[in-house]
N, C-alpha and C. Protein backbone atom coordinates (compact mmCIF):
# COMPACT_ATOMS: atom_id res chain seq x y z
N UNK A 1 0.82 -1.20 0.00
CA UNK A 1 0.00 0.00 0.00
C UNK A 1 0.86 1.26 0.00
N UNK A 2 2.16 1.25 0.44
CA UNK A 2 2.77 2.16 0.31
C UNK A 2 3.49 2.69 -1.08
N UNK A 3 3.27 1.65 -1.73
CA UNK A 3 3.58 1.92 -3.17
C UNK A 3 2.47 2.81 -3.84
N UNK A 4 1.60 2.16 -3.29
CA UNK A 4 0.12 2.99 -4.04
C UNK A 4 0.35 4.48 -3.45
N UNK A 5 0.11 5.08 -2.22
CA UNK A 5 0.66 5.92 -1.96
C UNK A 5 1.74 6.75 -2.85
N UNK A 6 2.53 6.39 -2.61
CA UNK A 6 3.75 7.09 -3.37
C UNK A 6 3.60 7.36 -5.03
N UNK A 7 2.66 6.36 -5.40
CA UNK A 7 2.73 6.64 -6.66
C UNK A 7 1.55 7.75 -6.84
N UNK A 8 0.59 8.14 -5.79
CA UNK A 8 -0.55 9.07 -5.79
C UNK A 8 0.26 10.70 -5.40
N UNK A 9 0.93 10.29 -4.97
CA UNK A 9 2.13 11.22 -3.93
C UNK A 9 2.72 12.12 -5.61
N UNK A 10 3.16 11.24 -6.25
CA UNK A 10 4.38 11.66 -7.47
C UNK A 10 3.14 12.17 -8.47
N UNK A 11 2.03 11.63 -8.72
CA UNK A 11 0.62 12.07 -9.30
C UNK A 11 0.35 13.64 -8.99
N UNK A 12 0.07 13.80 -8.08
CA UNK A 12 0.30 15.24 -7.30
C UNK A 12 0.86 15.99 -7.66
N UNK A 13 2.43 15.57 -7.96
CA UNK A 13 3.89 15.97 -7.42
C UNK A 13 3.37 16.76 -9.51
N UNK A 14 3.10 15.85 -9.59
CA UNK A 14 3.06 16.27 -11.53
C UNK A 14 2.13 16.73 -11.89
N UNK A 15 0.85 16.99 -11.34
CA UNK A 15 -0.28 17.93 -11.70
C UNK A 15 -0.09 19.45 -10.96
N UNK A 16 0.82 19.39 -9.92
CA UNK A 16 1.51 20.89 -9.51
C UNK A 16 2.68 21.78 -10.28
N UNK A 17 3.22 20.41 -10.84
CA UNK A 17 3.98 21.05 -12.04
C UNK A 17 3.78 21.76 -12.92
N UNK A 18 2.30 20.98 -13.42
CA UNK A 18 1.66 21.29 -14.89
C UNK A 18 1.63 23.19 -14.44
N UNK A 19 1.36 23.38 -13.39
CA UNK A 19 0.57 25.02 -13.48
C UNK A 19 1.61 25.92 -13.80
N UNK A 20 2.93 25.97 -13.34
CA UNK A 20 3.98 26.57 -13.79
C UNK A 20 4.31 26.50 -15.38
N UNK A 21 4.27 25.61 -16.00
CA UNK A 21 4.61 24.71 -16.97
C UNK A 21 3.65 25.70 -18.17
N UNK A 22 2.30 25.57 -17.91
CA UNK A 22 0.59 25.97 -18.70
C UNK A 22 0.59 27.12 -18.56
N UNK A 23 1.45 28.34 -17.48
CA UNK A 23 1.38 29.65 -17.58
C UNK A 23 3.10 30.29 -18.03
N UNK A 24 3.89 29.57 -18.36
CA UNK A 24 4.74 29.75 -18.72
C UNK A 24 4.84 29.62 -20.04
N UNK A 25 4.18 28.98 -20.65
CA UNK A 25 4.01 28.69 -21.95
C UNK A 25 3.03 29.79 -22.39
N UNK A 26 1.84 30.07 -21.83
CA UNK A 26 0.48 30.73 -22.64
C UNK A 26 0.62 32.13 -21.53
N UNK A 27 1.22 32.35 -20.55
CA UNK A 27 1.04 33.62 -19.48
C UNK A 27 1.34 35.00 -20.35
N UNK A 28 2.27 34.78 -21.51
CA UNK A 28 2.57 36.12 -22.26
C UNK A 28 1.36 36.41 -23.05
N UNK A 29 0.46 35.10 -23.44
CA UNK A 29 -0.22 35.97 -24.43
C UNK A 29 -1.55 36.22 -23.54
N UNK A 30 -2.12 35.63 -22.14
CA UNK A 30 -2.34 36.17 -21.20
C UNK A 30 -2.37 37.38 -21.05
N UNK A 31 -1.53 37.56 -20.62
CA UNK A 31 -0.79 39.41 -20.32
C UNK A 31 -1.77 40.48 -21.77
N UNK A 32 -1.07 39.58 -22.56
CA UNK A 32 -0.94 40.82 -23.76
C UNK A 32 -2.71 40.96 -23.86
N UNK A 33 -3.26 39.55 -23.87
CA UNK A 33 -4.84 39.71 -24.01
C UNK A 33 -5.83 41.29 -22.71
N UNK A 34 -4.95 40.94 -21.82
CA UNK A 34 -5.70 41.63 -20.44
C UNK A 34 -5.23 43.28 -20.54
N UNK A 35 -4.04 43.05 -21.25
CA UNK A 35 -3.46 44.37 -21.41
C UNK A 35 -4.68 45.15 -22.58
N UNK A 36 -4.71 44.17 -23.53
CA UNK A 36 -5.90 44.99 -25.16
C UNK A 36 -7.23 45.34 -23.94
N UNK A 37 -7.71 44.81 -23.27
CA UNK A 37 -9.16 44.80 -22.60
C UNK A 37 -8.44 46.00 -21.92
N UNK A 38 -8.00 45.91 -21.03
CA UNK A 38 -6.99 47.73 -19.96
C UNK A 38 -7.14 48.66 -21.08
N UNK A 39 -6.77 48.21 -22.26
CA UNK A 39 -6.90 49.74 -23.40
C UNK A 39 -8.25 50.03 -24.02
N UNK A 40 -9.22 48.93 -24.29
CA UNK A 40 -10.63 48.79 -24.13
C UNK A 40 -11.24 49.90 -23.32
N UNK A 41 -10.52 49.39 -21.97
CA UNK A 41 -11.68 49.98 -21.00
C UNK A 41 -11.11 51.53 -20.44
N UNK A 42 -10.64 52.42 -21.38
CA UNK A 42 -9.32 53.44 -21.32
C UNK A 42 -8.84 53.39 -20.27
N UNK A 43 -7.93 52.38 -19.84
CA UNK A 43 -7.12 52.00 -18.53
C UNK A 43 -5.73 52.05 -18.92
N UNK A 44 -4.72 52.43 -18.84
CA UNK A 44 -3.07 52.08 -19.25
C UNK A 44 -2.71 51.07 -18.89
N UNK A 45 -1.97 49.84 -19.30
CA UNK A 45 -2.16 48.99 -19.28
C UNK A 45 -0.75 48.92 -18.10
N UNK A 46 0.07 49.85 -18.55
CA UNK A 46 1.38 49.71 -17.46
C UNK A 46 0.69 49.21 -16.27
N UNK A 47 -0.56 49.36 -15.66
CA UNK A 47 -0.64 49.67 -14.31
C UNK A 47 -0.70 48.13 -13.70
N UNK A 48 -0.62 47.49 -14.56
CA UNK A 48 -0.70 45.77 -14.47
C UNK A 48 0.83 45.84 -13.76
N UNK A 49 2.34 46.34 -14.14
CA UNK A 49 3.34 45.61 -14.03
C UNK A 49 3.75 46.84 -13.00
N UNK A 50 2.89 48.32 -12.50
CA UNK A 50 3.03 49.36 -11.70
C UNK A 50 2.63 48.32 -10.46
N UNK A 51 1.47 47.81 -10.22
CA UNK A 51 1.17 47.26 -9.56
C UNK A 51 1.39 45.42 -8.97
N UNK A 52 2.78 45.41 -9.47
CA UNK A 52 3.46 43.88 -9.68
C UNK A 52 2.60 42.97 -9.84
N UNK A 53 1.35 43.14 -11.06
CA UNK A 53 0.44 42.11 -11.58
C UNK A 53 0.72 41.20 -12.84
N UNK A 54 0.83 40.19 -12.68
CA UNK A 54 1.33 39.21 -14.01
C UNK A 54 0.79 37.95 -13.75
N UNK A 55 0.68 37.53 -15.16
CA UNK A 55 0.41 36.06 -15.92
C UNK A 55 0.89 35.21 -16.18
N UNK A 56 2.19 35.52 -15.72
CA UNK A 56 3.37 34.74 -16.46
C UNK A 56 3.77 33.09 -15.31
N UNK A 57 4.47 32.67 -15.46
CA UNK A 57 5.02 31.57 -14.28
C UNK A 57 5.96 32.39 -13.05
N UNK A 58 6.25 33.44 -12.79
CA UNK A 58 7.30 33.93 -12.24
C UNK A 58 7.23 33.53 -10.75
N UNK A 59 8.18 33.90 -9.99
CA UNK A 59 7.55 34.54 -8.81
C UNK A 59 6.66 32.92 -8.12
N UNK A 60 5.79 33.20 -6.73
CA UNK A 60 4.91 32.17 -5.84
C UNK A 60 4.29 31.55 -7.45
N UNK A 61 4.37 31.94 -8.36
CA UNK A 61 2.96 31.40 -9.22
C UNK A 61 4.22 29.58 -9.62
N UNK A 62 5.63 30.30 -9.70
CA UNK A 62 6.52 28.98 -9.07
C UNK A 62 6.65 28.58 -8.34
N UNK A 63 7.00 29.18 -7.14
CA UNK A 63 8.13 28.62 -6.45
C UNK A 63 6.65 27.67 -5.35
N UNK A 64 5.79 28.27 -5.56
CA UNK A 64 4.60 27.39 -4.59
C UNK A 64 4.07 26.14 -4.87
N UNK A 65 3.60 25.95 -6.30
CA UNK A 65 3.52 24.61 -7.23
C UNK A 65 5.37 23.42 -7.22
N UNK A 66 6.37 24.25 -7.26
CA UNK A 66 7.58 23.81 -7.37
C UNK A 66 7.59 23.37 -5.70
N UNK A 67 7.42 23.93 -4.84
CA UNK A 67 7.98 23.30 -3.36
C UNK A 67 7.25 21.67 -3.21
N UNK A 68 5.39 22.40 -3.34
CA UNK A 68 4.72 21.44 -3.43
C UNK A 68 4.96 20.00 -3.64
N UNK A 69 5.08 20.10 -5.58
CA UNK A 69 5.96 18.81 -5.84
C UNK A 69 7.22 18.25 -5.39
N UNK A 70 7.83 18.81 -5.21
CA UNK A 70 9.11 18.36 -4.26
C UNK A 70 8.82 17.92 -2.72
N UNK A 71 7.96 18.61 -1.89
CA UNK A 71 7.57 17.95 -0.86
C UNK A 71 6.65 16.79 -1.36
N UNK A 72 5.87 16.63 -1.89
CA UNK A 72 4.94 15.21 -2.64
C UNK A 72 6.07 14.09 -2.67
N UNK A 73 7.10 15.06 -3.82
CA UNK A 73 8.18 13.88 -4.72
C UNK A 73 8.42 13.15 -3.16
N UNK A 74 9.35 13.89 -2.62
CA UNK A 74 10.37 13.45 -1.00
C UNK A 74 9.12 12.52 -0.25
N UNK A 75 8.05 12.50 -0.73
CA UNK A 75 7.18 12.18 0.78
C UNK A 75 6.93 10.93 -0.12
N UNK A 76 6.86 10.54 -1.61
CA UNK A 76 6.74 9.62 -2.29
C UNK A 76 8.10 8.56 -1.71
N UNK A 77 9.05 9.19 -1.89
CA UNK A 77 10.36 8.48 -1.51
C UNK A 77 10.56 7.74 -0.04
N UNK A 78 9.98 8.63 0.51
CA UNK A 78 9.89 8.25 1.83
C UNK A 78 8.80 6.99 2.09
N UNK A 79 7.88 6.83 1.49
CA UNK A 79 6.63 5.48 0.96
C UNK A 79 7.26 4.58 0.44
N UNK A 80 7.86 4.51 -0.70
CA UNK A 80 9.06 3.63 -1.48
C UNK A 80 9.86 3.08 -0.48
N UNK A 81 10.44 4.16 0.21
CA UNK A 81 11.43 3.38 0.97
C UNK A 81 11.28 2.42 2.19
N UNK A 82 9.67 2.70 2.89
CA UNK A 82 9.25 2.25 3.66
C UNK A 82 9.65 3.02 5.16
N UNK A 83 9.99 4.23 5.25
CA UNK A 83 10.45 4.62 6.23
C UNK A 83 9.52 4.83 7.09
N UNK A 84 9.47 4.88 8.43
CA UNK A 84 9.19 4.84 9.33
C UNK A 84 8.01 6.11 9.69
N UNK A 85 8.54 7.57 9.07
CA UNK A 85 8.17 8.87 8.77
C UNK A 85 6.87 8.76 7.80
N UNK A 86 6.95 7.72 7.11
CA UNK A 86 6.03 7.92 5.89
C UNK A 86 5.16 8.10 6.00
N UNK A 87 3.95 7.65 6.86
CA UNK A 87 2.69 7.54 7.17
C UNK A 87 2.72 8.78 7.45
N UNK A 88 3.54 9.22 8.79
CA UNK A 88 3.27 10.74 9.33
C UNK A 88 3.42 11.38 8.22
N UNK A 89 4.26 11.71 7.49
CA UNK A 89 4.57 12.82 6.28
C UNK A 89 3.26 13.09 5.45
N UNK A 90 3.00 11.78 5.10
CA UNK A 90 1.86 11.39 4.15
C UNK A 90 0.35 12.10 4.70
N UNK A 91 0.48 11.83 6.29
CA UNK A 91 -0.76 12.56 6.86
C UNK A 91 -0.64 14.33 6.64
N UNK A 92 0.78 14.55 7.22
CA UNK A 92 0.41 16.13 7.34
C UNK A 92 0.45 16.65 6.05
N UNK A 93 1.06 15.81 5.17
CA UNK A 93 1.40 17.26 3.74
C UNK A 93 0.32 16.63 2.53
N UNK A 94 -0.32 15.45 2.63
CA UNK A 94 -1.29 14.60 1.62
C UNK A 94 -2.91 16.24 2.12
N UNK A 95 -2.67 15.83 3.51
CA UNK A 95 -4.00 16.57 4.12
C UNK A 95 -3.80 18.21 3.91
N UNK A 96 -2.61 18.91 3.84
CA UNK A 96 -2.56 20.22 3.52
C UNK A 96 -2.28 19.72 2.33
N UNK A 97 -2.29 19.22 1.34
CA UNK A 97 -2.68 19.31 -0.32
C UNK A 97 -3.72 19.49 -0.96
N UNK A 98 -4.39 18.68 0.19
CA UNK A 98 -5.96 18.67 -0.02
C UNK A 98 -6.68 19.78 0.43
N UNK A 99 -6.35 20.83 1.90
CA UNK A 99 -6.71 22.26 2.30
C UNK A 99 -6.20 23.16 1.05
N UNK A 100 -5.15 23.14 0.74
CA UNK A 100 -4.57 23.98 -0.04
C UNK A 100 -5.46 24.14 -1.51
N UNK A 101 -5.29 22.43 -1.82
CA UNK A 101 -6.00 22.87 -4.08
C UNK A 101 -7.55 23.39 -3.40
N UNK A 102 -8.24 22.95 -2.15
CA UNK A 102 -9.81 23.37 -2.03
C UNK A 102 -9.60 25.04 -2.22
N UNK A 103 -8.42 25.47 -1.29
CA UNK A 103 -8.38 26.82 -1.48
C UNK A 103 -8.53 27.42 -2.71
N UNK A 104 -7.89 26.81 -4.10
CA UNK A 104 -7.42 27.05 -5.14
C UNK A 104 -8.81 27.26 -5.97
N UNK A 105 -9.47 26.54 -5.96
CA UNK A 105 -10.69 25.73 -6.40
C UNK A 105 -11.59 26.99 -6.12
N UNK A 106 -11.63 27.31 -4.76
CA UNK A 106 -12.25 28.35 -4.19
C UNK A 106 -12.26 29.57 -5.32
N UNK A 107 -10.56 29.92 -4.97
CA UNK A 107 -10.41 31.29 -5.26
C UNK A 107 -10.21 31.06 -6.85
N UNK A 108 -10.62 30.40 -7.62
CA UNK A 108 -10.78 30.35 -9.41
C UNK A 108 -12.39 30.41 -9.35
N UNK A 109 -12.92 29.37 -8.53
CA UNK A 109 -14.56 30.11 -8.90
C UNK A 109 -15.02 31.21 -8.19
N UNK A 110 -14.25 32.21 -7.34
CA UNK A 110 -14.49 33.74 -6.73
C UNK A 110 -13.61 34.39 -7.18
N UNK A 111 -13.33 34.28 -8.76
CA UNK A 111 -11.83 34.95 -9.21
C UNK A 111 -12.06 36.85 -8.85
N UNK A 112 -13.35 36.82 -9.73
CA UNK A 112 -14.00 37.98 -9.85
C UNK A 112 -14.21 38.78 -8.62
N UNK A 113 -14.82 38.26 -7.60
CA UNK A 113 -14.98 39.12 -6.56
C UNK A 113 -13.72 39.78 -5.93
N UNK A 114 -12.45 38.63 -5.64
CA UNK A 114 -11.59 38.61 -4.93
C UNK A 114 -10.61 39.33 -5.44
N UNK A 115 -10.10 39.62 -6.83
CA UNK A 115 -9.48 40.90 -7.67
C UNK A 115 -10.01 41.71 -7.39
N UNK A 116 -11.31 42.11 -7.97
CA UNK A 116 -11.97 43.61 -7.48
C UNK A 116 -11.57 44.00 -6.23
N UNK A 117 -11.66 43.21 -5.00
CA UNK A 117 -11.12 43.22 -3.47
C UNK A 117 -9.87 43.68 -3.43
N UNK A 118 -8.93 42.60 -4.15
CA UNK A 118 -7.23 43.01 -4.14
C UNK A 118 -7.16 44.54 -4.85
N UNK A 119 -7.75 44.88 -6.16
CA UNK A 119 -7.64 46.06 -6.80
C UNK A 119 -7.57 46.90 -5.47
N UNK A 120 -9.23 46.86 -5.00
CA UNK A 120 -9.30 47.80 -4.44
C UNK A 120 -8.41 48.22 -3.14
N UNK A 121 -7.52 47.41 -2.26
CA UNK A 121 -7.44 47.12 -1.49
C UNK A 121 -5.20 47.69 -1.98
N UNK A 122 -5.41 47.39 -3.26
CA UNK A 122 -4.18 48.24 -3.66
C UNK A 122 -4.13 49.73 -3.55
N UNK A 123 -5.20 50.21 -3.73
CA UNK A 123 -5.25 51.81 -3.41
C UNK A 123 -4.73 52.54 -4.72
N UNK A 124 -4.52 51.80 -5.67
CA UNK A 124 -4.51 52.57 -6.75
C UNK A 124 -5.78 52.58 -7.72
N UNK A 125 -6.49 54.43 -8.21
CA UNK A 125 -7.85 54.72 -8.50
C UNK A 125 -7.72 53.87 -9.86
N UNK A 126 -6.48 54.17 -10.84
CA UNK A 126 -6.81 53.30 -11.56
C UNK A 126 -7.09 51.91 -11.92
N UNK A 127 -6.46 51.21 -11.25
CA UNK A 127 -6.27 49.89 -11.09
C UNK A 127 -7.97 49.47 -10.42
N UNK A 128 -8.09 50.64 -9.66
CA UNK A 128 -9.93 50.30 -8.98
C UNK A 128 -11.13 50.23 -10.30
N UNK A 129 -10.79 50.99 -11.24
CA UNK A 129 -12.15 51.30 -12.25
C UNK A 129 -11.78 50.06 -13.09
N UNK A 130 -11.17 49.05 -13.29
CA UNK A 130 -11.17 48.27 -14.08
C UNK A 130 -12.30 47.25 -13.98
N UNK A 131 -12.65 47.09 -14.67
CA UNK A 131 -13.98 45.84 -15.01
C UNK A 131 -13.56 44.62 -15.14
N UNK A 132 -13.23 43.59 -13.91
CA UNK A 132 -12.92 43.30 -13.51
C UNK A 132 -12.87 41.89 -14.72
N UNK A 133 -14.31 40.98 -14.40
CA UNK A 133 -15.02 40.14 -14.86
C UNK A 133 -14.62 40.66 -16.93
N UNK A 134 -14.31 41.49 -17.36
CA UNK A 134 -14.18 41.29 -18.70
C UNK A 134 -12.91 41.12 -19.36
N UNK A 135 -11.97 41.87 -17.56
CA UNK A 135 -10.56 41.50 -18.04
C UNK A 135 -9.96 40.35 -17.75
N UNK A 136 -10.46 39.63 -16.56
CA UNK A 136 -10.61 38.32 -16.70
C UNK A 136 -10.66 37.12 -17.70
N UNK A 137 -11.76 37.63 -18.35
CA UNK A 137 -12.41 36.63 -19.43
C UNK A 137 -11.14 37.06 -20.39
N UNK A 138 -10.38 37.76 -20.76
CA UNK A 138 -9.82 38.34 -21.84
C UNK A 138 -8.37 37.55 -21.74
N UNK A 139 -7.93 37.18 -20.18
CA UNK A 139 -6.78 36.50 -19.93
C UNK A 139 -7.51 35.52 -19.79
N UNK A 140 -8.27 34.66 -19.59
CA UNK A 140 -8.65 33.29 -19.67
C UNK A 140 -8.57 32.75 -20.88
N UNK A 141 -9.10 33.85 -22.04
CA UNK A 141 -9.63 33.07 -23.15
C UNK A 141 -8.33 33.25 -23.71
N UNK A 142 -7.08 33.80 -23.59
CA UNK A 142 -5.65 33.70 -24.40
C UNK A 142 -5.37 32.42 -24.03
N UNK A 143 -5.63 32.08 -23.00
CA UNK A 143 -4.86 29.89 -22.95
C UNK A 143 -5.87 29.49 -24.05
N UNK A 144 -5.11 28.15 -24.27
CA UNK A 144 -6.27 27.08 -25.27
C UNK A 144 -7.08 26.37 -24.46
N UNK A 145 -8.17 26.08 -25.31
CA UNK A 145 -9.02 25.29 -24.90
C UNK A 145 -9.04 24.55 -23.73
N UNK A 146 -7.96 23.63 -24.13
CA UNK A 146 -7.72 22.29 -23.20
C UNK A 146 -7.38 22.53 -21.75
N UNK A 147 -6.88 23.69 -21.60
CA UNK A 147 -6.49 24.13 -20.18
C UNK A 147 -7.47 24.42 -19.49
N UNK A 148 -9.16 24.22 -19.83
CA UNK A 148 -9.63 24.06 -18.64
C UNK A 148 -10.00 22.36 -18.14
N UNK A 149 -9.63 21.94 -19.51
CA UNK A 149 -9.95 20.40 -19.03
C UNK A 149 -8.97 19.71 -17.79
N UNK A 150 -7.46 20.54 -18.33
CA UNK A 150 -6.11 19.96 -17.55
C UNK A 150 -6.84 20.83 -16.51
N UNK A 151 -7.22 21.85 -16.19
CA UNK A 151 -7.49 22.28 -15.01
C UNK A 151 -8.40 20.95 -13.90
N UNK A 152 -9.07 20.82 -14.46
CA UNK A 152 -10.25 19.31 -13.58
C UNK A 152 -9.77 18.78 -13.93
N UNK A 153 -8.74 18.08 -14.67
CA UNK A 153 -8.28 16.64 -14.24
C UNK A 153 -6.60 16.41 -13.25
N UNK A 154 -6.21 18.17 -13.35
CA UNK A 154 -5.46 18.76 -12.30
C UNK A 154 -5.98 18.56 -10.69
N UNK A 155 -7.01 18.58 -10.66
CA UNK A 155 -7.91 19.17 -9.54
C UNK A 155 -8.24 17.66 -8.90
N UNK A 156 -9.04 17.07 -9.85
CA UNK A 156 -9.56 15.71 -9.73
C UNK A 156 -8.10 14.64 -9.26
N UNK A 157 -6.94 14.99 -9.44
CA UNK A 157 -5.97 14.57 -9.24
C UNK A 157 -5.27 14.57 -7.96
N UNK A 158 -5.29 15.95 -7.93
CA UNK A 158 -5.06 16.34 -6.78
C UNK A 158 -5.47 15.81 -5.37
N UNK A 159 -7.57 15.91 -5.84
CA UNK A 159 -8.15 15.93 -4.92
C UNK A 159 -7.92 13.68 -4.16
N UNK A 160 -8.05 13.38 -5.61
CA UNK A 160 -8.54 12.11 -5.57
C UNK A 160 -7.40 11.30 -5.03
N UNK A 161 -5.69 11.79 -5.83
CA UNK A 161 -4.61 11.36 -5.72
C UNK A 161 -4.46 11.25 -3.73
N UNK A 162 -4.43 12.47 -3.27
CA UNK A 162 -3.83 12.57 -1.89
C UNK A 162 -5.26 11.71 -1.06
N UNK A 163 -6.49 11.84 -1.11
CA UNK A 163 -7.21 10.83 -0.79
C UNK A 163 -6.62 9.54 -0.82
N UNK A 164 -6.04 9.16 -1.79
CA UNK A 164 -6.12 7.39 -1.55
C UNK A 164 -4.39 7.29 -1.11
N UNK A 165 -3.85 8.41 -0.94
CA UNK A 165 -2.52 8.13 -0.51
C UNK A 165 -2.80 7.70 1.08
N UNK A 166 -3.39 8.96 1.49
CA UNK A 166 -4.02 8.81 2.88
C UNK A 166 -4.38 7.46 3.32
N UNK A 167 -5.63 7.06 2.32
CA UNK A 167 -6.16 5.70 2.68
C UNK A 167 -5.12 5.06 2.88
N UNK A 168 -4.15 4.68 1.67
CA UNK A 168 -2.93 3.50 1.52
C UNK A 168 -2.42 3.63 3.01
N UNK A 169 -1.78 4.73 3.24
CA UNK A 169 -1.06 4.60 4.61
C UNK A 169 -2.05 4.44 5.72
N UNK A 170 -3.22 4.61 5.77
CA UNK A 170 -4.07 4.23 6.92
C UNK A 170 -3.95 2.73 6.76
N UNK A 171 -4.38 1.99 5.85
CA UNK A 171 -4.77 0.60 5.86
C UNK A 171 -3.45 0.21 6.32
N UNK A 172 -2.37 0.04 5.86
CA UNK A 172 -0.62 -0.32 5.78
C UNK A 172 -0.39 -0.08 7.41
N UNK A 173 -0.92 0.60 8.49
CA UNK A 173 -1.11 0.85 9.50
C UNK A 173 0.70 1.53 9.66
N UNK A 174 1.63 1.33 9.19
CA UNK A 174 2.82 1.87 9.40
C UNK A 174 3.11 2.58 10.40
């Protein structure tokens, strides 16, 4: 069972990857899409990179998906190897994988409210009059298609993967 585990563990470890990976690739034309809607809505578009706002992979939009998998990977290894730690590891960081993508999940279906919030909450007037919900849609629709499918089967992965890791090490009693 600890194999099963570990291999749900490294599952994880590679659907946290994908997000760095899917905005690193499509985050420029992202940008450039949200930037045309900022000139749309007579907004300057600088105020995106005035206000250290981006699309791109940079920055937590890495290094948070990147720790992730690496704590998954190590906690997979630690299952493989049969260590002693595993079960515990598996409990605390399987169960904050699972707090964490709900968070994620959350804040993609309250994208809208929760920008308008951050805008406002930046204190800059321009950055406040932006329409929030159209500049949104304008950086969504620059990814392809398929990225909302990888998104739910990201999610479904996530959710489903660290579930049965959990189980594995419950039953395995370790």
């Amino acid at each position: 069972m600890n194999i099963l585990a570990a291999v749900m563990q490294l599952l994880v470890a590679v659907a946290f990857v994908s997000i760095p990976v899917v905005r690193h690739r499509y985050g420029p034309a992202a940008k450039a899409a949200a930037e045309a809607e900022l000139r749309r809505q007579n907004v300057r578009p600088q105020v995106l990179e005035e206000n250290k706002l981006r699309f791109d992979a940079g920055g937590h939009e890495t290094a948070a998906p990147a720790a992730v998998a690496a704590i998954m990977t190590a906690t997979a290894a630690l299952n493989i190897g049969g260590a002693d730690l595993a079960q515990l590891m598996t409990w605390i960081f399987s169960s904050l994988v699972l707090v964490m993508n709900a968070g994620i999940v959350y804040s993609n279906l309250t994208a809208v409210k929760s920008v308008q919030a951050a805008f406002r909450r930046k204190g800059d007037p321009e950055l406040a009059r932006v329409e929030v919900a159209p500049f949104l849609k304008a950086a969504g629709d620059a990814f392809p298609h398929w990225v909302r499918l990888q998104t739910y089967l990201r999610n479904t992965t996530v959710f489903v993967g660290s579930t049965i890791a959990l189980l594995a090490v419950t039953l395995t009693g370790n």
